[in-house]
N, C-alpha and C. Protein backbone atom coordinates (compact mmCIF):
# COMPACT_ATOMS: atom_id res chain seq x y z
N UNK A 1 -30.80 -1.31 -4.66
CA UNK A 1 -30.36 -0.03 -4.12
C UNK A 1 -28.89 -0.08 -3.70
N UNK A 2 -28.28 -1.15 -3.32
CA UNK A 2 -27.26 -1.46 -2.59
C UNK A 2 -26.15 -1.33 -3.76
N UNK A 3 -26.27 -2.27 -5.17
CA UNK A 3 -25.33 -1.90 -6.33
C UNK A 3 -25.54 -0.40 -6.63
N UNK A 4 -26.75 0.23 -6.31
CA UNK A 4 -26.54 1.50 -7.05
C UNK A 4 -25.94 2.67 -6.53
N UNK A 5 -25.72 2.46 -5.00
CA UNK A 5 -24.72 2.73 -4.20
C UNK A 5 -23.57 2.82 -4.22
N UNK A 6 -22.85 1.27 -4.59
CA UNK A 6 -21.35 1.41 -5.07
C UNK A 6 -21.44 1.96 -6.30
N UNK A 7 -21.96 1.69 -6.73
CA UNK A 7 -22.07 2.27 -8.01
C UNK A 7 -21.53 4.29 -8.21
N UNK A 8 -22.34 5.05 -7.08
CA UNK A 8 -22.36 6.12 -7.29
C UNK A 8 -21.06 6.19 -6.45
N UNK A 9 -20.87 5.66 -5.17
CA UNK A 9 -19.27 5.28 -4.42
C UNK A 9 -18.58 5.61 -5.20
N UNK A 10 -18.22 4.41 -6.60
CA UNK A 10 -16.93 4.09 -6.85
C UNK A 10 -17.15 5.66 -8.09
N UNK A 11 -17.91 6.06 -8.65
CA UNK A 11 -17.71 7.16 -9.94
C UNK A 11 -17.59 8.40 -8.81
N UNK A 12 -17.99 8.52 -7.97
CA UNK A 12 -17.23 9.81 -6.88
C UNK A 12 -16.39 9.88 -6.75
N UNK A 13 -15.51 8.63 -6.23
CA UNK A 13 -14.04 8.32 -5.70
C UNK A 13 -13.16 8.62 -6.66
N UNK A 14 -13.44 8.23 -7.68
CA UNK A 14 -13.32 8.24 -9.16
C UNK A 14 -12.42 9.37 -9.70
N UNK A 15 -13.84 10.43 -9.21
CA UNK A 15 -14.01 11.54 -10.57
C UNK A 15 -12.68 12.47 -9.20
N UNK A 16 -13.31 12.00 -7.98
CA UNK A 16 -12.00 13.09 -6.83
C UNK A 16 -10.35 12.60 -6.97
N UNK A 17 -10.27 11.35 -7.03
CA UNK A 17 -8.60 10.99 -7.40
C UNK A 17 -8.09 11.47 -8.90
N UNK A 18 -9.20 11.17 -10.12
CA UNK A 18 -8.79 11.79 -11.25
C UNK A 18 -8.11 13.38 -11.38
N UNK A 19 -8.67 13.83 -10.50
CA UNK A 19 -9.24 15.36 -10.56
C UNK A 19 -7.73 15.76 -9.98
N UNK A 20 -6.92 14.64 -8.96
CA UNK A 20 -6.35 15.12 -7.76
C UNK A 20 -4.98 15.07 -8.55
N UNK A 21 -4.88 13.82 -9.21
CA UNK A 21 -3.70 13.46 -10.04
C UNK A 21 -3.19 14.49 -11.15
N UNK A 22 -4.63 14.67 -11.94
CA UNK A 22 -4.55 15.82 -12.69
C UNK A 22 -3.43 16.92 -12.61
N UNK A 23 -4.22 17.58 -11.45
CA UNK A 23 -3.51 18.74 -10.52
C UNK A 23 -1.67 18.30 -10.10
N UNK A 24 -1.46 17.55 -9.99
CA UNK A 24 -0.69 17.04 -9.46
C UNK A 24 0.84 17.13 -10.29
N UNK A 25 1.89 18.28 -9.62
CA UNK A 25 3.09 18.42 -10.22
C UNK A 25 4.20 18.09 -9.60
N UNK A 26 4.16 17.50 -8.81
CA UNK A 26 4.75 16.66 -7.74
C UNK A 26 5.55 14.95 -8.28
N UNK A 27 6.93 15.26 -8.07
CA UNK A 27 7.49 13.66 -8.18
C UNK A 27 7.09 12.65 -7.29
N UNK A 28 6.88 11.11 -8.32
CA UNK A 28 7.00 10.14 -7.66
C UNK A 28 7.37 9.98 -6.40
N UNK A 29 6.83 9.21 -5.26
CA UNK A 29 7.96 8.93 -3.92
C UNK A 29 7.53 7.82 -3.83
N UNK A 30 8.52 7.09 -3.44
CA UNK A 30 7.82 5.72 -2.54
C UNK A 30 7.66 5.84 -1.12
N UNK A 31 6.58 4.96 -0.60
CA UNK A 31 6.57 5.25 0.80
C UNK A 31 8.15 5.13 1.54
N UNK A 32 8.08 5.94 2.48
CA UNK A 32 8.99 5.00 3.94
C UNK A 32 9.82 4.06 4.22
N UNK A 33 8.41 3.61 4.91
CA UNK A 33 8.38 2.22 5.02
C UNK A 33 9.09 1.25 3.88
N UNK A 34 8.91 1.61 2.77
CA UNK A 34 9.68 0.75 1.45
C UNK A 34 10.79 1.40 1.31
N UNK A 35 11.49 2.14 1.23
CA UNK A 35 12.57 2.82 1.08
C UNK A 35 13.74 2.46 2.38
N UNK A 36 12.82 2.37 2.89
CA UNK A 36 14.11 2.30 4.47
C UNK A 36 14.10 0.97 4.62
N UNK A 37 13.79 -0.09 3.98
CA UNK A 37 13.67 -1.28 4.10
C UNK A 37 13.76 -2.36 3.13
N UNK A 38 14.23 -1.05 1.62
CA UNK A 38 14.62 -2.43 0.34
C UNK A 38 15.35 -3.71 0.92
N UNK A 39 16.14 -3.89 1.94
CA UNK A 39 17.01 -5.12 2.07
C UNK A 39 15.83 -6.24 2.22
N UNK A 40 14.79 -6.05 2.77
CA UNK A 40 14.17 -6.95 2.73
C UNK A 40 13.53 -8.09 1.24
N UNK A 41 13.38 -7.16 0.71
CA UNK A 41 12.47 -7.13 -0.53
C UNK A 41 13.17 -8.68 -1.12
N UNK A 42 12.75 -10.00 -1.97
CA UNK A 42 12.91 -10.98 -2.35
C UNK A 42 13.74 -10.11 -3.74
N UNK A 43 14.68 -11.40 -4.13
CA UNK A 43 15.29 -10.77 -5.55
C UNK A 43 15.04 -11.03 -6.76
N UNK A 44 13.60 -11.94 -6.41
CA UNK A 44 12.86 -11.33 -7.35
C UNK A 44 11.19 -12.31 -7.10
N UNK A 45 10.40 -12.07 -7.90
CA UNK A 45 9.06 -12.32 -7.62
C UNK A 45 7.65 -11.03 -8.22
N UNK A 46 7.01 -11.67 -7.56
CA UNK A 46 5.67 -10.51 -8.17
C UNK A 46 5.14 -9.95 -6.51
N UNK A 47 5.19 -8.48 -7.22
CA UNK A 47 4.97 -7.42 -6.13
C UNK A 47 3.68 -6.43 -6.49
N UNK A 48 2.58 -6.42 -5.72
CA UNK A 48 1.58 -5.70 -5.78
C UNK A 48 1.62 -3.95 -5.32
N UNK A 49 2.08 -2.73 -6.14
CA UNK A 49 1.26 -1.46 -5.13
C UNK A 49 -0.13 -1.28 -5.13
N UNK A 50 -0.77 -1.49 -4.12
CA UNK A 50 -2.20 -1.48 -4.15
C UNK A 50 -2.51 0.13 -3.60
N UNK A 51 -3.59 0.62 -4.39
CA UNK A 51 -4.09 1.97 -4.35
C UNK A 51 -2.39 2.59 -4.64
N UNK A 52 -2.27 2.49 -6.14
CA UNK A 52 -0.76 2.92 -6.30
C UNK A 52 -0.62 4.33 -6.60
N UNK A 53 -1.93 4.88 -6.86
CA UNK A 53 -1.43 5.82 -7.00
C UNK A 53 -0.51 6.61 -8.40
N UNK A 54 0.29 7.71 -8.48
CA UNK A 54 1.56 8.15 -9.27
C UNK A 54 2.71 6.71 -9.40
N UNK A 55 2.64 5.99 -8.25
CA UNK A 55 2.99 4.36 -8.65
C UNK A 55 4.69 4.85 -7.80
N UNK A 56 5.13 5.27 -7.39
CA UNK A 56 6.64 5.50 -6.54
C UNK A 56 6.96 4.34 -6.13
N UNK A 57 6.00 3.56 -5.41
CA UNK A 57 5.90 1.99 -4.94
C UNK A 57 6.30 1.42 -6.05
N UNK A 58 5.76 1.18 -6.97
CA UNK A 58 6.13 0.19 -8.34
C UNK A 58 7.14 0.75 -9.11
N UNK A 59 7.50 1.61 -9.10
CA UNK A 59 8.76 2.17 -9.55
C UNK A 59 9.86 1.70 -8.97
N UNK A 60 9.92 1.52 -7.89
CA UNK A 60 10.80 1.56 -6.77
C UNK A 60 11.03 -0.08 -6.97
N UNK A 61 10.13 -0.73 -6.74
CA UNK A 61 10.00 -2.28 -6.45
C UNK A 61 10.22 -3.19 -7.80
N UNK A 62 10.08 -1.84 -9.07
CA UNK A 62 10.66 -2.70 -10.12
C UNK A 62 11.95 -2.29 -10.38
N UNK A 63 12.62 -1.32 -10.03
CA UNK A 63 13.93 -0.58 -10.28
C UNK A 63 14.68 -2.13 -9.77
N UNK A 64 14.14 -2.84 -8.70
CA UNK A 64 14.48 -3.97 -7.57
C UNK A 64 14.77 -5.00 -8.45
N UNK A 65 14.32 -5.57 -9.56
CA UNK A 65 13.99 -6.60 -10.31
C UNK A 65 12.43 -7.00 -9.83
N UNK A 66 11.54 -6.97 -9.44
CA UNK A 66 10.36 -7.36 -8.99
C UNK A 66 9.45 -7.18 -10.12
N UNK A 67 8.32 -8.06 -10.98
CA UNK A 67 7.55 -7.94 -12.00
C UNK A 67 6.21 -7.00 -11.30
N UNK A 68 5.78 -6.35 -11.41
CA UNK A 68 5.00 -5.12 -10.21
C UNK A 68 3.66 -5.35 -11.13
N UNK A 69 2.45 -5.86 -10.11
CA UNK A 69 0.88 -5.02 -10.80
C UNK A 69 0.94 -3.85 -9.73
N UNK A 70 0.19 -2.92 -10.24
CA UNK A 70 -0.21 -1.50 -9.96
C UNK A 70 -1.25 -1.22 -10.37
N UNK A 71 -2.33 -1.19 -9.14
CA UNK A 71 -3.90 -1.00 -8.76
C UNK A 71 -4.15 0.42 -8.33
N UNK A 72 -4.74 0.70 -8.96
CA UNK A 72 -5.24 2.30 -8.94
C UNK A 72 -6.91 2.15 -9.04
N UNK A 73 -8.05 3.23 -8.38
CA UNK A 73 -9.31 3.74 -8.71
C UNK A 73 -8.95 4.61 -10.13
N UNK A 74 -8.23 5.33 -10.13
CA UNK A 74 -7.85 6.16 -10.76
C UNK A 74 -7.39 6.35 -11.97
N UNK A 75 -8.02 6.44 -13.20
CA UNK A 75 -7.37 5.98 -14.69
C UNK A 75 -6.46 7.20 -14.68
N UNK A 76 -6.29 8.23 -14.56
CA UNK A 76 -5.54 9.20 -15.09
C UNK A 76 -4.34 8.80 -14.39
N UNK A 77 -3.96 8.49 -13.10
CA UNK A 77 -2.93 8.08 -12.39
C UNK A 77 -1.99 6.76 -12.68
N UNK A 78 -3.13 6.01 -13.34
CA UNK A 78 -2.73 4.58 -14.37
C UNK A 78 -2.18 5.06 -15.68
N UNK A 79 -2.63 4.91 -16.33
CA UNK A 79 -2.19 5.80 -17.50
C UNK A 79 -0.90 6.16 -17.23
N UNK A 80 -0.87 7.21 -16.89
CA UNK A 80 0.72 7.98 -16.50
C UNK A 80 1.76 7.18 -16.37
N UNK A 81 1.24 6.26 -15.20
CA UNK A 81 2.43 4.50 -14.70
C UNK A 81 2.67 4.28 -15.26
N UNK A 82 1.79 3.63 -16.89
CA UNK A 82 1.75 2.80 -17.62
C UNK A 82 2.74 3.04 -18.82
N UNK A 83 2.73 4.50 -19.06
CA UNK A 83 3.20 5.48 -20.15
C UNK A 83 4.89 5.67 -19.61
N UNK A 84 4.92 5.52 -18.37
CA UNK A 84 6.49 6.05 -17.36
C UNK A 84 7.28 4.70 -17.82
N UNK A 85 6.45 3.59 -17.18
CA UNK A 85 6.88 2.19 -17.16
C UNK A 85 7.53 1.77 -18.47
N UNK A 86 6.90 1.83 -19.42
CA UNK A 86 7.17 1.65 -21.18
C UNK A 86 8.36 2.33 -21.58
N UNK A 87 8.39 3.60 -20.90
CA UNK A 87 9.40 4.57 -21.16
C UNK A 87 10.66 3.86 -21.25
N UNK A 88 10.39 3.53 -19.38
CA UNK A 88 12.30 3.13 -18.67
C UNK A 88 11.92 1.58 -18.97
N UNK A 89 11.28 0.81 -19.54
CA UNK A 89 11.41 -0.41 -19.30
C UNK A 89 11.35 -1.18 -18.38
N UNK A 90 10.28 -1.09 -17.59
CA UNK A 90 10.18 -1.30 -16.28
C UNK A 90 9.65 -2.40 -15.92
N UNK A 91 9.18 -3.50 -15.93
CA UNK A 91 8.20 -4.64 -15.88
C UNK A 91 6.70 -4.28 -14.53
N UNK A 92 5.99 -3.14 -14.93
CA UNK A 92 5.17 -2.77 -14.39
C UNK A 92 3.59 -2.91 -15.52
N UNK A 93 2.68 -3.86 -14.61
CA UNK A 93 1.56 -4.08 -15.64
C UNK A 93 0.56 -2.90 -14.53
N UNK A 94 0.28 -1.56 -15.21
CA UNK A 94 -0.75 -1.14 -14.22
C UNK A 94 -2.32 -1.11 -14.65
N UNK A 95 -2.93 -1.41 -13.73
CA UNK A 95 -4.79 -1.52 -13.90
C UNK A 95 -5.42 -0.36 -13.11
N UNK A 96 -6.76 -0.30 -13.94
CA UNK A 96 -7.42 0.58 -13.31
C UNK A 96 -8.07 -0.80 -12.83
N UNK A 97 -8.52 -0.33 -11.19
CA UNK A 97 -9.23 -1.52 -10.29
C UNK A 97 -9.57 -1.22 -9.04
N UNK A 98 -11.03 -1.32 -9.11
CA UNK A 98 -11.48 -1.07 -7.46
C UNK A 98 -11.13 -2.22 -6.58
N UNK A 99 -10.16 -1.90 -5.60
CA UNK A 99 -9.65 -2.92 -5.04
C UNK A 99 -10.93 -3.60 -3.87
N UNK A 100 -11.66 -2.93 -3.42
CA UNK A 100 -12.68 -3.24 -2.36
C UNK A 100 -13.72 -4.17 -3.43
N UNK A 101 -14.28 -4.11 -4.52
CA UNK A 101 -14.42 -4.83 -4.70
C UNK A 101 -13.55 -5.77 -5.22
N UNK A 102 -12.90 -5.57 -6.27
CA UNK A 102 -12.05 -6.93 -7.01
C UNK A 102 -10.75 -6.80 -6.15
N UNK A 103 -10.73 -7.31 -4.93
CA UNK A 103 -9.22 -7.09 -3.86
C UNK A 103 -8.03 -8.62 -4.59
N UNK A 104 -6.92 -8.72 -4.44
CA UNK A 104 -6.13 -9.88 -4.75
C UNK A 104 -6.56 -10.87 -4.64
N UNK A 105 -6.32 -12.05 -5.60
CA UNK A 105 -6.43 -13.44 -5.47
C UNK A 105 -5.60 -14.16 -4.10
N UNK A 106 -5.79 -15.43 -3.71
CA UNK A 106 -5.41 -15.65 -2.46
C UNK A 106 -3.67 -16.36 -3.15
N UNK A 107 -3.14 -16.19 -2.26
CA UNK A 107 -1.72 -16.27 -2.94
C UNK A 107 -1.08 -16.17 -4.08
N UNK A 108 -1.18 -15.24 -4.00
CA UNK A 108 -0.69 -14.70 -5.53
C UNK A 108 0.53 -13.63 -5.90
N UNK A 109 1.12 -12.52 -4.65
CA UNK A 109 2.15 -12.04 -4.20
C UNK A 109 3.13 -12.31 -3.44
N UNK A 110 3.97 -11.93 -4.09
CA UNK A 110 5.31 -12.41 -3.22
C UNK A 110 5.62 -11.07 -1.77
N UNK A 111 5.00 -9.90 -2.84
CA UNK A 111 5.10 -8.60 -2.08
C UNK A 111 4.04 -8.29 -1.99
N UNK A 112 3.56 -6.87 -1.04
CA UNK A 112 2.15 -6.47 -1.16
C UNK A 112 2.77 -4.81 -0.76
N UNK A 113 2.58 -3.83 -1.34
CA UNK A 113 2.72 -2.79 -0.59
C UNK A 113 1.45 -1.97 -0.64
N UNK A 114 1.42 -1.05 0.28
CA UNK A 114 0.20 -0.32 0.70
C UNK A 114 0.49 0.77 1.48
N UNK A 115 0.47 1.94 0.74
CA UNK A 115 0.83 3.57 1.83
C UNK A 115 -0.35 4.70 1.30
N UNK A 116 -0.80 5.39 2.56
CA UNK A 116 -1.98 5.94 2.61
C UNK A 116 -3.44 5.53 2.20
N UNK A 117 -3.55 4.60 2.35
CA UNK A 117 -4.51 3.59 1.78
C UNK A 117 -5.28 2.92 2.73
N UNK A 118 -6.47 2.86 3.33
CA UNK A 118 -7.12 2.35 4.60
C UNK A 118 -8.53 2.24 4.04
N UNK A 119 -8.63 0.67 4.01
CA UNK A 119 -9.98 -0.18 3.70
C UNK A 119 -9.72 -1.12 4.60
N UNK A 120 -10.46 -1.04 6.19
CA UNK A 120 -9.99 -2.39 7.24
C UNK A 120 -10.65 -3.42 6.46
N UNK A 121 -11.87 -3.34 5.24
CA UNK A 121 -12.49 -4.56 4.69
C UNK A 121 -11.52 -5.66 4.13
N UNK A 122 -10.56 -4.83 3.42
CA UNK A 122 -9.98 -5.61 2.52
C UNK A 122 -8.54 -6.59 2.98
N UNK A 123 -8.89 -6.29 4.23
CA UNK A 123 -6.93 -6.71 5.15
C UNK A 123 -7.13 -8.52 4.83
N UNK A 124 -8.11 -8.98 5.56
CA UNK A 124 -7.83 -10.48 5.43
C UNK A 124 -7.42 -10.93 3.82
N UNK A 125 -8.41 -9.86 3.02
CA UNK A 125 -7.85 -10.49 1.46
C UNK A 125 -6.34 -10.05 1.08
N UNK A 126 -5.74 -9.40 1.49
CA UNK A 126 -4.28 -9.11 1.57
C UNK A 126 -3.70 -10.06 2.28
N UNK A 127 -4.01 -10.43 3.66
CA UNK A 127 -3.07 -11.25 4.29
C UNK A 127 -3.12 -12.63 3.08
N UNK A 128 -4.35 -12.92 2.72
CA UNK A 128 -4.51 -14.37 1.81
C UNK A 128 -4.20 -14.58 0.81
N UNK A 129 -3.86 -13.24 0.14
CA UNK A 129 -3.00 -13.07 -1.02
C UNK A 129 -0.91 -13.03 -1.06
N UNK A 130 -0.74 -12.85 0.05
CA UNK A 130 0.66 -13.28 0.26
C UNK A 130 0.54 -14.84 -0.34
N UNK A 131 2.07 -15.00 -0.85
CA UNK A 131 1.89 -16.32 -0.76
C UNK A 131 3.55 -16.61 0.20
N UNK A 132 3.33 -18.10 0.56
CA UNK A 132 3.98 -18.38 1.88
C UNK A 132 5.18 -17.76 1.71
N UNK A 133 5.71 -16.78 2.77
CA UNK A 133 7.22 -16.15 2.98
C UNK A 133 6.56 -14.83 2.45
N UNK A 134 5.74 -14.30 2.06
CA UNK A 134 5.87 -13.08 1.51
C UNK A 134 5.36 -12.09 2.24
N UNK A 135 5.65 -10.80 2.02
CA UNK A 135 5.76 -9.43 2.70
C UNK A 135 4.74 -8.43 2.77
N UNK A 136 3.91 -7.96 3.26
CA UNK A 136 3.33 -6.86 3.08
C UNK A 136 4.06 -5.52 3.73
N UNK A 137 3.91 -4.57 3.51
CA UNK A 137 4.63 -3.06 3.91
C UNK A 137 3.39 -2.52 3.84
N UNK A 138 3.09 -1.68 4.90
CA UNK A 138 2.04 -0.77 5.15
C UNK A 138 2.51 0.34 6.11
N UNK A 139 1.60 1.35 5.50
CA UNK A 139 2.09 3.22 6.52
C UNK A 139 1.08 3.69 5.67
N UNK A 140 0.70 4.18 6.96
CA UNK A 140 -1.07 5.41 6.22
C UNK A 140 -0.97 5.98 7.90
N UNK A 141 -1.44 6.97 7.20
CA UNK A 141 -1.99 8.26 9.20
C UNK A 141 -2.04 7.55 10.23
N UNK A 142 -2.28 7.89 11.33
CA UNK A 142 -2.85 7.69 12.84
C UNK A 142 -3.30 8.62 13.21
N UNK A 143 -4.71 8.27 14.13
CA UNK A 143 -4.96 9.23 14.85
C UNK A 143 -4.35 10.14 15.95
N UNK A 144 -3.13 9.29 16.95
CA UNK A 144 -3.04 10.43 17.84
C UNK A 144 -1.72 10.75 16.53
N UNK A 145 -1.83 12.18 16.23
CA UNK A 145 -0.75 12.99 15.49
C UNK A 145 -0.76 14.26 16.23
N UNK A 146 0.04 15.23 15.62
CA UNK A 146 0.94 16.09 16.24
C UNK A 146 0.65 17.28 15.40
N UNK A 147 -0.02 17.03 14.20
CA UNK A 147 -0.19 18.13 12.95
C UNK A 147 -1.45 17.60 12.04
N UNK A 148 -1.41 18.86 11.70
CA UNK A 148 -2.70 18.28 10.82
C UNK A 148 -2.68 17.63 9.09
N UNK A 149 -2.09 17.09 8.95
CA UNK A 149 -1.63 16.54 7.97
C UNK A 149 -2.69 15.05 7.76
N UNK A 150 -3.37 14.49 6.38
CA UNK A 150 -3.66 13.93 6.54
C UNK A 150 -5.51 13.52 6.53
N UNK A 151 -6.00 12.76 6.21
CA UNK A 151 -7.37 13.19 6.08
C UNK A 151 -8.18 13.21 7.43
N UNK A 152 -9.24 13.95 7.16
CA UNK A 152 -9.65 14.68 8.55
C UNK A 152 -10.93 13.65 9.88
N UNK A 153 -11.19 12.49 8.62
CA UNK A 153 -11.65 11.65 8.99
C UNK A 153 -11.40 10.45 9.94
N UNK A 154 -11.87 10.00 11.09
CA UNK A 154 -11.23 9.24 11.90
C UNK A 154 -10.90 7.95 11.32
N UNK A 155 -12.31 7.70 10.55
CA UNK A 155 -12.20 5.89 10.33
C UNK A 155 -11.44 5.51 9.18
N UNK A 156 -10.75 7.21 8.77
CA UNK A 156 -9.62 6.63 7.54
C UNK A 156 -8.17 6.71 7.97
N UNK A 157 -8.00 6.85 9.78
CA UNK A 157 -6.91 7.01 10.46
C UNK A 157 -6.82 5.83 11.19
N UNK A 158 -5.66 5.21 11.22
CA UNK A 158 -5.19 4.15 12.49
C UNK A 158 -5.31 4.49 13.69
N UNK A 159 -6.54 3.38 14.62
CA UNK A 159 -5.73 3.79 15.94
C UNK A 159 -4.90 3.13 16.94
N UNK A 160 -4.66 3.76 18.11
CA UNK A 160 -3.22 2.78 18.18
C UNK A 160 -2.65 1.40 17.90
N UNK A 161 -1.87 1.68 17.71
CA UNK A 161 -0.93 0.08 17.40
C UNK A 161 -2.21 -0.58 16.00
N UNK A 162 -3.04 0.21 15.50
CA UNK A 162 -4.19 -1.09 14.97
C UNK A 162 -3.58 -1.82 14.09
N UNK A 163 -2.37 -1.05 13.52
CA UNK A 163 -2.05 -2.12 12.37
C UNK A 163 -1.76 -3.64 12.68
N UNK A 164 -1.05 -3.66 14.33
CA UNK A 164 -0.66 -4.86 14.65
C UNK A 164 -1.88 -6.20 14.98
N UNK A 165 -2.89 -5.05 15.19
CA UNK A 165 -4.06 -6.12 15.39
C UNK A 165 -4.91 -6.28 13.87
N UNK A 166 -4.63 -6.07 12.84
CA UNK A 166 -5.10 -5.92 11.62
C UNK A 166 -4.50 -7.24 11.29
N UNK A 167 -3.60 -7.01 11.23
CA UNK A 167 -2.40 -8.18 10.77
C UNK A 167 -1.73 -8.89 11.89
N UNK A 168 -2.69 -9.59 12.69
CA UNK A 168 -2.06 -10.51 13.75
C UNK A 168 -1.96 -11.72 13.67
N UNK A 169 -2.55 -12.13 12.20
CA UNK A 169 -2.08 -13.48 11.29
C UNK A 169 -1.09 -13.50 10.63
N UNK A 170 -0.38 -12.49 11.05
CA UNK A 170 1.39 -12.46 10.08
C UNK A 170 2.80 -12.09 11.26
N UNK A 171 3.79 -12.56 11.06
CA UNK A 171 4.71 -12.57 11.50
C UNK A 171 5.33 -10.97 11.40
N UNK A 172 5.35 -10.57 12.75
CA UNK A 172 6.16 -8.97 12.59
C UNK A 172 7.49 -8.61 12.44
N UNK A 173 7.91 -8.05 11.66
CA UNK A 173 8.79 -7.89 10.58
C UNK A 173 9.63 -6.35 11.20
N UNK A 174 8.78 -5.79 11.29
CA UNK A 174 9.00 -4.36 11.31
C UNK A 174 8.04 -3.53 11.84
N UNK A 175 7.67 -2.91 13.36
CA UNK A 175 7.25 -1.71 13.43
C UNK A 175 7.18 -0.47 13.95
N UNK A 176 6.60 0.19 13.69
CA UNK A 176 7.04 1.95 13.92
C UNK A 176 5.88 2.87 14.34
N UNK A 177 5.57 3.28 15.25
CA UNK A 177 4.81 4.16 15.46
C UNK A 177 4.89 4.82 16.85
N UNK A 178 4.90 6.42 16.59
CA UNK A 178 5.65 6.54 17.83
C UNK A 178 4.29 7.81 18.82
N UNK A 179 3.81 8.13 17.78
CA UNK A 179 2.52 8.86 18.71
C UNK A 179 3.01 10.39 19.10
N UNK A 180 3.34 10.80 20.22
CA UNK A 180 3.33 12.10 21.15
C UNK A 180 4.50 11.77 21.81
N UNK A 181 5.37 11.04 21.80
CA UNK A 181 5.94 10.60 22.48
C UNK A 181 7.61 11.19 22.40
N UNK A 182 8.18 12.09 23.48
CA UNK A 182 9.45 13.02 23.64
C UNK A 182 9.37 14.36 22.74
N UNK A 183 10.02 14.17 21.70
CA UNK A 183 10.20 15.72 21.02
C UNK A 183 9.46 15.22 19.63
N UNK A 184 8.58 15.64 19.80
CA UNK A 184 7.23 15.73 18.59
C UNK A 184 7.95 16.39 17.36
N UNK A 185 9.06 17.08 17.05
CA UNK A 185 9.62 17.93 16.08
C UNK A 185 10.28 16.66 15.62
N UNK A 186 10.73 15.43 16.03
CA UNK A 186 11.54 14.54 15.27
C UNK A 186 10.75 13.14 14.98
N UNK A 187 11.95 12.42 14.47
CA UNK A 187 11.03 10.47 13.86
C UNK A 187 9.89 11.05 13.07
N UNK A 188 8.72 9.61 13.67
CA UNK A 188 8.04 9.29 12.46
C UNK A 188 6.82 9.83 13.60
N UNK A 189 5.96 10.79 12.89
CA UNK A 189 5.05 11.36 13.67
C UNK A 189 3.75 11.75 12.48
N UNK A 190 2.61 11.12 12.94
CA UNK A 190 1.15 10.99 12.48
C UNK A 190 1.03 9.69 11.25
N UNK A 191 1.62 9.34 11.71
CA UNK A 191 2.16 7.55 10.71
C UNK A 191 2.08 6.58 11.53
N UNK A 192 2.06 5.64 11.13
CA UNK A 192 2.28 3.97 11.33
C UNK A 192 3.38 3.60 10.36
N UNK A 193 4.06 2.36 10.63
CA UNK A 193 4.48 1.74 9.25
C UNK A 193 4.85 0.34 9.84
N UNK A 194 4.36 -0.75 9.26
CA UNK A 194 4.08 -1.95 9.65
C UNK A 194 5.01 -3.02 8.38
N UNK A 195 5.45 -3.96 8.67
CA UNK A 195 6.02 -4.84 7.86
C UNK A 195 5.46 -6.23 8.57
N UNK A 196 4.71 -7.02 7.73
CA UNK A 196 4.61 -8.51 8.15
C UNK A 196 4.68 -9.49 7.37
N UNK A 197 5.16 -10.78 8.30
CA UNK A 197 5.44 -11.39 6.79
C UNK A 197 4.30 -12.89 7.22
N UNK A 198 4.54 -14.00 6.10
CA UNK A 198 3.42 -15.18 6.15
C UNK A 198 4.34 -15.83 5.75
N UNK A 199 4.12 -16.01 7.76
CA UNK A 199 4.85 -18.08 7.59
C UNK A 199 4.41 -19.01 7.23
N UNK A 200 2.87 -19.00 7.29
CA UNK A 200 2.03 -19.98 6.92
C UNK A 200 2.77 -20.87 5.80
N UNK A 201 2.76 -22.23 6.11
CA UNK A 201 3.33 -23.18 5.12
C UNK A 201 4.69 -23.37 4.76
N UNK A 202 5.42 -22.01 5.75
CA UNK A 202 6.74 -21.46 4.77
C UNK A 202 7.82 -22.93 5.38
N UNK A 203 8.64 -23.41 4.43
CA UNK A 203 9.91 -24.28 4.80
C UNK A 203 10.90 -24.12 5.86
N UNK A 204 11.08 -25.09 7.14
CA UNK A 204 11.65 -24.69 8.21
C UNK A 204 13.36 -23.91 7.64
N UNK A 205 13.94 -24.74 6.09
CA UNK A 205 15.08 -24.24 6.25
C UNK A 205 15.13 -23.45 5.70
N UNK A 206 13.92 -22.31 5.13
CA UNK A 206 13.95 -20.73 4.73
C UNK A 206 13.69 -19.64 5.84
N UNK A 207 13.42 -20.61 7.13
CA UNK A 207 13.22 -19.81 8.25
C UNK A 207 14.52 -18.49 8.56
């Protein structure tokens, strides 16, 4: 009963992101969080967008020199990447892939990015998939927000600070979240955006 479950899970999830992309006449973006923070990015290596989506992340991160996989539920949204990527020459390999089940191998990215995307299952297999020195970037909703933007569901919203306790096996890098806090009309409001990195193992003189 339990496979036939994911089973009907993953062809729902499926058939609603297909459906969404479809519709969808809207340019590429990369998150945020990645944009306001290329200096970080290695100059070169392998960089994951997980739940990529239209792929803005892997666009972005290969424009960088970075060799990019790009994980999507979503074939119609793959496809498109795949077809963009070929175009400009991009070194982007994209898959269709349920990341909850088949999530990253354990060190295997140099990068990891992740925006609007919330599976608390899958965090330790992200942190274990860095490999030593490498980066994850994350920004998806929060609950206390200011607007309604965003899905309507709690347990697909951050709550406070959670990203920092999600990822409290990684070195903090970068974070942002500002809540209710002074004039709600400005910054970064009904977001998180988290940067951490993995020292684990890393060489004192790359510190």
């Amino acid at each position: 009963m339990r496979r036939c479950d994911n089973i009907t899970r993953y062809m729902s999830s499926k058939a609603k992101w297909n459906e969404r992309y479809r519709a969808s006449t809207g340019e590429r973006q990369a998150a945020r969080v990645l944009k306001e923070n290329l200096h970080l990015l290695p100059d070169h290596g392998r960089a994951l967008d997980l739940a990529c989506g239209l792929g803005g992340n892997a666009m972005l991160m290969a424009q960088q020199g970075l060799q990019v996989d790009a994980w999507d539920i979503a074939d119609v949204a793959v496809s498109a990447l795949q077809d963009l990527a070929l175009k400009r020459q991009l070194s982007i390999q994209a898959e269709v892939r349920d990341v909850e089940v088949h999530p990253p191998e354990p060190e295997t990215f140099d990068v990891i990015v992740v925006s609007y995307f919330l599976d608390r299952n899958i965090i330790p297999a992200l942190i274990h998939a860095l490999k030593p020195g490498g980066l994850i970037y994350y920004q998806t909703f929060t609950r206390r927000c200011v607007s309604d933007r965003g899905p309507q569901q709690a347990e697909f919203r951050l709550a406070d600070q959670e990203l920092l306790h999600l990822f409290s096996g990684l070195q903090v890098v970068f974070y942002r979240e500002e809540g209710r806090i002074g004039d709600a009309c400005k910054g970064l409001r009904d977001e998180a955006m988290f940067i951490g990195r993995n020292f684990a193992l890393q060489s004192t003189s790359n510190l």
